[in-house]
PDB file of N, CA and C in Angstrom:
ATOM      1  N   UNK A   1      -4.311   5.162  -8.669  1.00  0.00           N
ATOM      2  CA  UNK A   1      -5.689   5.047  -8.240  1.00  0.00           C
ATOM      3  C   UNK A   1      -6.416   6.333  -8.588  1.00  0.00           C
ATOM      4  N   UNK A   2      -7.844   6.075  -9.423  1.00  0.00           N
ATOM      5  CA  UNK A   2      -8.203   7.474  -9.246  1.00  0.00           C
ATOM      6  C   UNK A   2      -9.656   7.661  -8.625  1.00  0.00           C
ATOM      7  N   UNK A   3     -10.282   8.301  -8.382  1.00  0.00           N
ATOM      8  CA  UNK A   3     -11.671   8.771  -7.348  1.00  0.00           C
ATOM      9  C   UNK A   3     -12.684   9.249  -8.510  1.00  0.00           C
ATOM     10  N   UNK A   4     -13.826   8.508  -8.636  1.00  0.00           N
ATOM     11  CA  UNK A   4     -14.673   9.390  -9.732  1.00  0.00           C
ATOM     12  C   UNK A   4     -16.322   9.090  -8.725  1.00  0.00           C
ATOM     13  N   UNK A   5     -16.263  11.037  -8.994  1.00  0.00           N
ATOM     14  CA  UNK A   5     -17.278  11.091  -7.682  1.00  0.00           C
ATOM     15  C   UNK A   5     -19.122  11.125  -9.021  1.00  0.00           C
ATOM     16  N   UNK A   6     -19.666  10.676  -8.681  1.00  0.00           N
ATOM     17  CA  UNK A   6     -20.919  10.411  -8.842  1.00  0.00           C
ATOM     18  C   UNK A   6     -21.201  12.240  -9.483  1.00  0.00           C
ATOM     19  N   UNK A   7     -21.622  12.526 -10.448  1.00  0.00           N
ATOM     20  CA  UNK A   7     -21.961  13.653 -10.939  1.00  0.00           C
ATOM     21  C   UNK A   7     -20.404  14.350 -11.306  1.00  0.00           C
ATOM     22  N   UNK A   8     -19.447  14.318 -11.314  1.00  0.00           N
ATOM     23  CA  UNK A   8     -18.316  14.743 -11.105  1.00  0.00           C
ATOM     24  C   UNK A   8     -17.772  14.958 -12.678  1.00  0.00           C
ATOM     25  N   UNK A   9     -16.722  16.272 -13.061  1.00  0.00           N
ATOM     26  CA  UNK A   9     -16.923  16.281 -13.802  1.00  0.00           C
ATOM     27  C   UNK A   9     -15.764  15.165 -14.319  1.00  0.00           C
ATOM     28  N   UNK A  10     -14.691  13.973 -13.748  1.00  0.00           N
ATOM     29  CA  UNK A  10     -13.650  13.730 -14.092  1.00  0.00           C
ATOM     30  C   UNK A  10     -13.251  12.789 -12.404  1.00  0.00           C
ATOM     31  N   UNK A  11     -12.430  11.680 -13.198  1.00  0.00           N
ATOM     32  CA  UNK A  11     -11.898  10.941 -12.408  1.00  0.00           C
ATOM     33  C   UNK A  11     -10.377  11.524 -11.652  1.00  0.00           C
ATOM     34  N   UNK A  12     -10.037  11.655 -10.309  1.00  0.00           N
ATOM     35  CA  UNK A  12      -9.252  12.696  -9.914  1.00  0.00           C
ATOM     36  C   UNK A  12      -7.871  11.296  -9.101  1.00  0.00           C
ATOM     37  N   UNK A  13      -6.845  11.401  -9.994  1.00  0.00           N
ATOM     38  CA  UNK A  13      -5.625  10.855  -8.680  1.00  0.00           C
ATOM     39  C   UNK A  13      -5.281  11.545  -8.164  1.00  0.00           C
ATOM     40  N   UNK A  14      -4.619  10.956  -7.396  1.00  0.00           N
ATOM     41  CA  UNK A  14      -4.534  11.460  -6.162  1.00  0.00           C
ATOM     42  C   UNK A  14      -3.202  12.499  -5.961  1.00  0.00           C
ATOM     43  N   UNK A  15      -2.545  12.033  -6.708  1.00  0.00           N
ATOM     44  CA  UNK A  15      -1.570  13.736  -7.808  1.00  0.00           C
ATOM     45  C   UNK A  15      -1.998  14.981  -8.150  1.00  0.00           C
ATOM     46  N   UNK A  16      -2.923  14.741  -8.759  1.00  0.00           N
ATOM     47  CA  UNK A  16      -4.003  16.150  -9.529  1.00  0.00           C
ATOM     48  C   UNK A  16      -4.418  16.700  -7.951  1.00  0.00           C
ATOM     49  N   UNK A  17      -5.177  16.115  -7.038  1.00  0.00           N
ATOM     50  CA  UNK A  17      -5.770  16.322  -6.221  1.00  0.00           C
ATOM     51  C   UNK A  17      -4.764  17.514  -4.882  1.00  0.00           C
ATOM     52  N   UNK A  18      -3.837  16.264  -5.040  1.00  0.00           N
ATOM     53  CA  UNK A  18      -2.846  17.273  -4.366  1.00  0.00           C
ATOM     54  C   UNK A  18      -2.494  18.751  -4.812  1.00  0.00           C
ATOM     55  N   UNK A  19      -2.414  18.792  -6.012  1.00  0.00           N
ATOM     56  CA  UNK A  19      -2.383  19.881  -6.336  1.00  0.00           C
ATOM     57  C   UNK A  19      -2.849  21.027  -6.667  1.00  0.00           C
ATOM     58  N   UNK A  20      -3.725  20.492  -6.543  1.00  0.00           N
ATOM     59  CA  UNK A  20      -4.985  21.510  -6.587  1.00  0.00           C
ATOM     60  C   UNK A  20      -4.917  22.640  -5.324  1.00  0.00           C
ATOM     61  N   UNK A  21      -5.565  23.919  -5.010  1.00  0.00           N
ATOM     62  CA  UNK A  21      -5.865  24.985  -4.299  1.00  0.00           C
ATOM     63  C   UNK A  21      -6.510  23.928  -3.157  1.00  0.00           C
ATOM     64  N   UNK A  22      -6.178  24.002  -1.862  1.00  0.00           N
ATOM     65  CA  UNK A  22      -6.954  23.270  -0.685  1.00  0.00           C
ATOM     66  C   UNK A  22      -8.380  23.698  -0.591  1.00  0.00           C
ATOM     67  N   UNK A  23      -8.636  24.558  -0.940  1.00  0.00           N
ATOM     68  CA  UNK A  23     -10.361  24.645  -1.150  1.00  0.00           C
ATOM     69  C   UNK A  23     -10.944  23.918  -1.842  1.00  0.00           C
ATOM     70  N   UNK A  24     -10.520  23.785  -2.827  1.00  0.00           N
ATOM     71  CA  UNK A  24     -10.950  22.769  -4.005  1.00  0.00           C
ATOM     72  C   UNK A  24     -10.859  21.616  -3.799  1.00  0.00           C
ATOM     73  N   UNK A  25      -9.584  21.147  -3.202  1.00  0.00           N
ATOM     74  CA  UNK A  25      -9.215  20.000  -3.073  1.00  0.00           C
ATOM     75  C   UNK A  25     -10.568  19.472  -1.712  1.00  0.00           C
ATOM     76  N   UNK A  26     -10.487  20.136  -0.840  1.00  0.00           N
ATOM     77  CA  UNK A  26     -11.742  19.826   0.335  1.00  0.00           C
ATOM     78  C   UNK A  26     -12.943  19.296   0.083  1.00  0.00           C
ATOM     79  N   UNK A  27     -13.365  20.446  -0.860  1.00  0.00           N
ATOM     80  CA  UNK A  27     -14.771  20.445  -1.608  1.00  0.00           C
ATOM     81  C   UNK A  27     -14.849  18.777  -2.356  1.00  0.00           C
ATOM     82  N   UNK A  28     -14.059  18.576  -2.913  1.00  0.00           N
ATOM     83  CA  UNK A  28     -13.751  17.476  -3.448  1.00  0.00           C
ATOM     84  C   UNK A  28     -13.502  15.839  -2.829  1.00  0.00           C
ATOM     85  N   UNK A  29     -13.302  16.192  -1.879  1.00  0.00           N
ATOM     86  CA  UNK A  29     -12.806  14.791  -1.059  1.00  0.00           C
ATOM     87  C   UNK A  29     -14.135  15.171   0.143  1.00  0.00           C
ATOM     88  N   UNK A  30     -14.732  16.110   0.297  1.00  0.00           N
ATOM     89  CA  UNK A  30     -16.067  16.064   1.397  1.00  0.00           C
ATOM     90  C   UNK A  30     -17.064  16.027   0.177  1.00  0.00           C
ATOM     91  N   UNK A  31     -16.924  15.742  -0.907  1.00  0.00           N
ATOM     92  CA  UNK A  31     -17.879  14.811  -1.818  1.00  0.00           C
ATOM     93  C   UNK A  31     -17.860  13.524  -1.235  1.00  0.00           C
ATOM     94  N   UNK A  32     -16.744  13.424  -1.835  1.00  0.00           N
ATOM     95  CA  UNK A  32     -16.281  11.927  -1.969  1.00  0.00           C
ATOM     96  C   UNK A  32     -16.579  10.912  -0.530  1.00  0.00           C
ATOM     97  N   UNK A  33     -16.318  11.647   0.788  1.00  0.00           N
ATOM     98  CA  UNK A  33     -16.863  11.031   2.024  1.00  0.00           C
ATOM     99  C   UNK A  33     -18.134  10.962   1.691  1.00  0.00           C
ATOM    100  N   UNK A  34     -19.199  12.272   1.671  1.00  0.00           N
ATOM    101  CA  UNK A  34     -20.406  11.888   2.055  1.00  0.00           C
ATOM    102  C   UNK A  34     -21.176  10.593   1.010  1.00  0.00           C
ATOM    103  N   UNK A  35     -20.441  10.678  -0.216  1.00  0.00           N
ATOM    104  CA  UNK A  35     -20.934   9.786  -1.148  1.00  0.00           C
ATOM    105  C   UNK A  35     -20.666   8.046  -0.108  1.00  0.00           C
ATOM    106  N   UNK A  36     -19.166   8.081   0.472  1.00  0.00           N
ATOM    107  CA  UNK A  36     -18.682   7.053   0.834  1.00  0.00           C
ATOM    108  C   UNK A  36     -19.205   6.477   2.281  1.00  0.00           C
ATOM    109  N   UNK A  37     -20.327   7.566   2.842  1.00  0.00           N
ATOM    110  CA  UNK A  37     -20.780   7.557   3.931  1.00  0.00           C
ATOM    111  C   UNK A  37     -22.382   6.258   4.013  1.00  0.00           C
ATOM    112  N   UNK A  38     -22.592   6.590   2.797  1.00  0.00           N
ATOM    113  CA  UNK A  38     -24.354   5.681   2.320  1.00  0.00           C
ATOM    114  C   UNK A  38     -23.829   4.540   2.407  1.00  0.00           C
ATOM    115  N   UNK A  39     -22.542   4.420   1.752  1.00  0.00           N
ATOM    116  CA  UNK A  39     -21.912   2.850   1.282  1.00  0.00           C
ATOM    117  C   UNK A  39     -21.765   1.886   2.675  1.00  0.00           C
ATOM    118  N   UNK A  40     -20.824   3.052   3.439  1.00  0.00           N
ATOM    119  CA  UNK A  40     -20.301   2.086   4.639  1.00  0.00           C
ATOM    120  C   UNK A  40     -21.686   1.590   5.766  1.00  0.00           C
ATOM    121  N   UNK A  41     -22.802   2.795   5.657  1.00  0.00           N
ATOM    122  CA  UNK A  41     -23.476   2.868   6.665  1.00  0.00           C
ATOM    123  C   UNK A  41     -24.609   1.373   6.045  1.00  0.00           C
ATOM    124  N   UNK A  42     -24.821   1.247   4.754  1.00  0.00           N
ATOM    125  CA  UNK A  42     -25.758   0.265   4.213  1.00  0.00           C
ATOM    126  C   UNK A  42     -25.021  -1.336   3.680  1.00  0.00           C
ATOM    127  N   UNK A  43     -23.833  -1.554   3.993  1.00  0.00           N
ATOM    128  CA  UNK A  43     -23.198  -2.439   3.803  1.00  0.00           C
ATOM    129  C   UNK A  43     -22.045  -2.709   4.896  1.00  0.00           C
ATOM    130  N   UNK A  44     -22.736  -3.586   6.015  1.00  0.00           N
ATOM    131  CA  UNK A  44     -21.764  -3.745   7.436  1.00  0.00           C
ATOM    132  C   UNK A  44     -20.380  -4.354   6.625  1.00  0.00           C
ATOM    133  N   UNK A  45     -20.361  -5.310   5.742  1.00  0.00           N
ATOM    134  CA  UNK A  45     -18.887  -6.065   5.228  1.00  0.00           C
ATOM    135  C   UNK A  45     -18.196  -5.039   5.341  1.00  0.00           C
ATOM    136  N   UNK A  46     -18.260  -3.778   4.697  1.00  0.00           N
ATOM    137  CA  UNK A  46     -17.199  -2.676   4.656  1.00  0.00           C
ATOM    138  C   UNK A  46     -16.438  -2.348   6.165  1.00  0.00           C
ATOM    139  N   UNK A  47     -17.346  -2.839   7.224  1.00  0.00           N
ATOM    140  CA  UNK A  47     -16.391  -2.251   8.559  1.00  0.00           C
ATOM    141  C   UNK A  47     -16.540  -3.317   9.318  1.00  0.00           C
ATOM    142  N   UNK A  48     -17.063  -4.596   8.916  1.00  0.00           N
ATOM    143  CA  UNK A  48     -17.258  -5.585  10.491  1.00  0.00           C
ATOM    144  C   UNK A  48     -16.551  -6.623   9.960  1.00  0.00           C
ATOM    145  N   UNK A  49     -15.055  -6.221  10.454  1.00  0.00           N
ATOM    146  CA  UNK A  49     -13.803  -7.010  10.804  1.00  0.00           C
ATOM    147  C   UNK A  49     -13.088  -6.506  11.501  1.00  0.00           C
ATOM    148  N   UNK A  50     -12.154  -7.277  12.057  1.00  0.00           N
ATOM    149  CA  UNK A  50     -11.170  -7.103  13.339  1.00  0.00           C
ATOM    150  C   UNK A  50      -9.988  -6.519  12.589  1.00  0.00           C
ATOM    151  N   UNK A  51      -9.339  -5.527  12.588  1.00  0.00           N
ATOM    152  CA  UNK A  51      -7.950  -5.239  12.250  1.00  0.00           C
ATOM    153  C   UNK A  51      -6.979  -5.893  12.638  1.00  0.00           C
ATOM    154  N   UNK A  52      -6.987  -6.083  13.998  1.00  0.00           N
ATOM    155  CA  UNK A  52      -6.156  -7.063  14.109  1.00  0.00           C
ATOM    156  C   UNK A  52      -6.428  -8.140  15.075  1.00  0.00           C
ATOM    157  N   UNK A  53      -5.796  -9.312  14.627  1.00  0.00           N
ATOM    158  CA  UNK A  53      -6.273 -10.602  15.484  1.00  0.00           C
ATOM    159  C   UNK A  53      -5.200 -10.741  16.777  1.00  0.00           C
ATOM    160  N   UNK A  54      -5.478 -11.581  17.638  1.00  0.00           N
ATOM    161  CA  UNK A  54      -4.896 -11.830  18.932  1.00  0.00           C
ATOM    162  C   UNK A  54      -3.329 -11.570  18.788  1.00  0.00           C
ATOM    163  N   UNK A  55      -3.048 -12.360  17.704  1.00  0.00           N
ATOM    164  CA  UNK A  55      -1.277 -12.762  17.501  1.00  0.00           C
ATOM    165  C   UNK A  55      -1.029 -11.924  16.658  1.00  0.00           C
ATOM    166  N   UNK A  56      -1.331 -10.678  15.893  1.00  0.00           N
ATOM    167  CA  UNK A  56      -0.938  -9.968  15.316  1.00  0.00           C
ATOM    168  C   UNK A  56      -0.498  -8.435  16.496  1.00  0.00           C
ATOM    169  N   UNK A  57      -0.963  -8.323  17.693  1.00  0.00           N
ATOM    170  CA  UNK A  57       0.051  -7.219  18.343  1.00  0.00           C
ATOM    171  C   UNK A  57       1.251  -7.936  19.163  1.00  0.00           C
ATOM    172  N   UNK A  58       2.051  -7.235  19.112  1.00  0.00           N
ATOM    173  CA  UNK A  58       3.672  -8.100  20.043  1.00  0.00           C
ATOM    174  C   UNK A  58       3.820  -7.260  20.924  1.00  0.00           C
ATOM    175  N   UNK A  59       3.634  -6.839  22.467  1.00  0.00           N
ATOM    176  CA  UNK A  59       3.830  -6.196  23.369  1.00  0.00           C
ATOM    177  C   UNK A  59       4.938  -6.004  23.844  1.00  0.00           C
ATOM    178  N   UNK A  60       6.275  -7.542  23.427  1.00  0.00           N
ATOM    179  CA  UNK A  60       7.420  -6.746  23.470  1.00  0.00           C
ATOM    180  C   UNK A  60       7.679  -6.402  22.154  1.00  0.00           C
ATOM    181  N   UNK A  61       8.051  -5.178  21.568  1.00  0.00           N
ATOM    182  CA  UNK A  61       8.646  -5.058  20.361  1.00  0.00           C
ATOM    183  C   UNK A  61      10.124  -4.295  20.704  1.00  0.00           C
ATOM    184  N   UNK A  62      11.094  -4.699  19.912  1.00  0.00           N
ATOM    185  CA  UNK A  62      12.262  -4.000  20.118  1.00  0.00           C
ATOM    186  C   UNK A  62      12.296  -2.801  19.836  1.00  0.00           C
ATOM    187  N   UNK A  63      11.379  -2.067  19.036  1.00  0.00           N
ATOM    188  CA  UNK A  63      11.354  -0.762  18.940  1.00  0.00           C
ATOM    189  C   UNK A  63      11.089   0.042  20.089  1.00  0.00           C
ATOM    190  N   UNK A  64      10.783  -0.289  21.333  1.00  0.00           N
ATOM    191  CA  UNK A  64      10.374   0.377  22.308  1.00  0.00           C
ATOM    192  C   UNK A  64      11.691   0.737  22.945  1.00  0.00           C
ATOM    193  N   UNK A  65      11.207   2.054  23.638  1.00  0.00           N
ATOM    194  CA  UNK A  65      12.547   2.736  24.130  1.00  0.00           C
ATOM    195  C   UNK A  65      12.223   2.603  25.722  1.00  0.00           C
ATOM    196  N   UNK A  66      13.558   2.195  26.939  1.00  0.00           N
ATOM    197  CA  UNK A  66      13.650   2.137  27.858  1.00  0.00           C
ATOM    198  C   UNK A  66      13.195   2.791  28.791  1.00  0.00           C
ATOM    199  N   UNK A  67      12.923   2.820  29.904  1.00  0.00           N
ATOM    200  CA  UNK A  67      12.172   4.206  30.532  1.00  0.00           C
ATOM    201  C   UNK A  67      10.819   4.167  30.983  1.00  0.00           C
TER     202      UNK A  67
END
């Protein structure tokens, strides 16, 4: 997958990104939110759904520990 930010000089995976100096890398991905911020805020489809439906949580799960 790669991220190509609007004015940017280059499409970035998410490999490159990692590797990059964390300053850089920041600068880069607090592009990429605020760009991703217009989208979500002007198009409800992007967030108005349920994650999960009634029958998708199991309250007993065997992973739970005793106690």
């Amino acid at each position: 997958m790669t991220m190509k930010l609007t004015g940017s000089e280059r499409d970035w995976t998410a490999n490159e990104l990692r590797r990059l100096p964390p300053a850089k890398r920041d600068d880069i991905l607090a592009r990429a939110a605020a760009l991703a911020e217009s989208e979500y805020r002007s198009k409800p489809r992007f967030t108005d759904f349920e994650a999960f439906g009634e029958d998708d949580l199991h309250g007993d799960s065997t992973a739970a520990t005793a106690g």
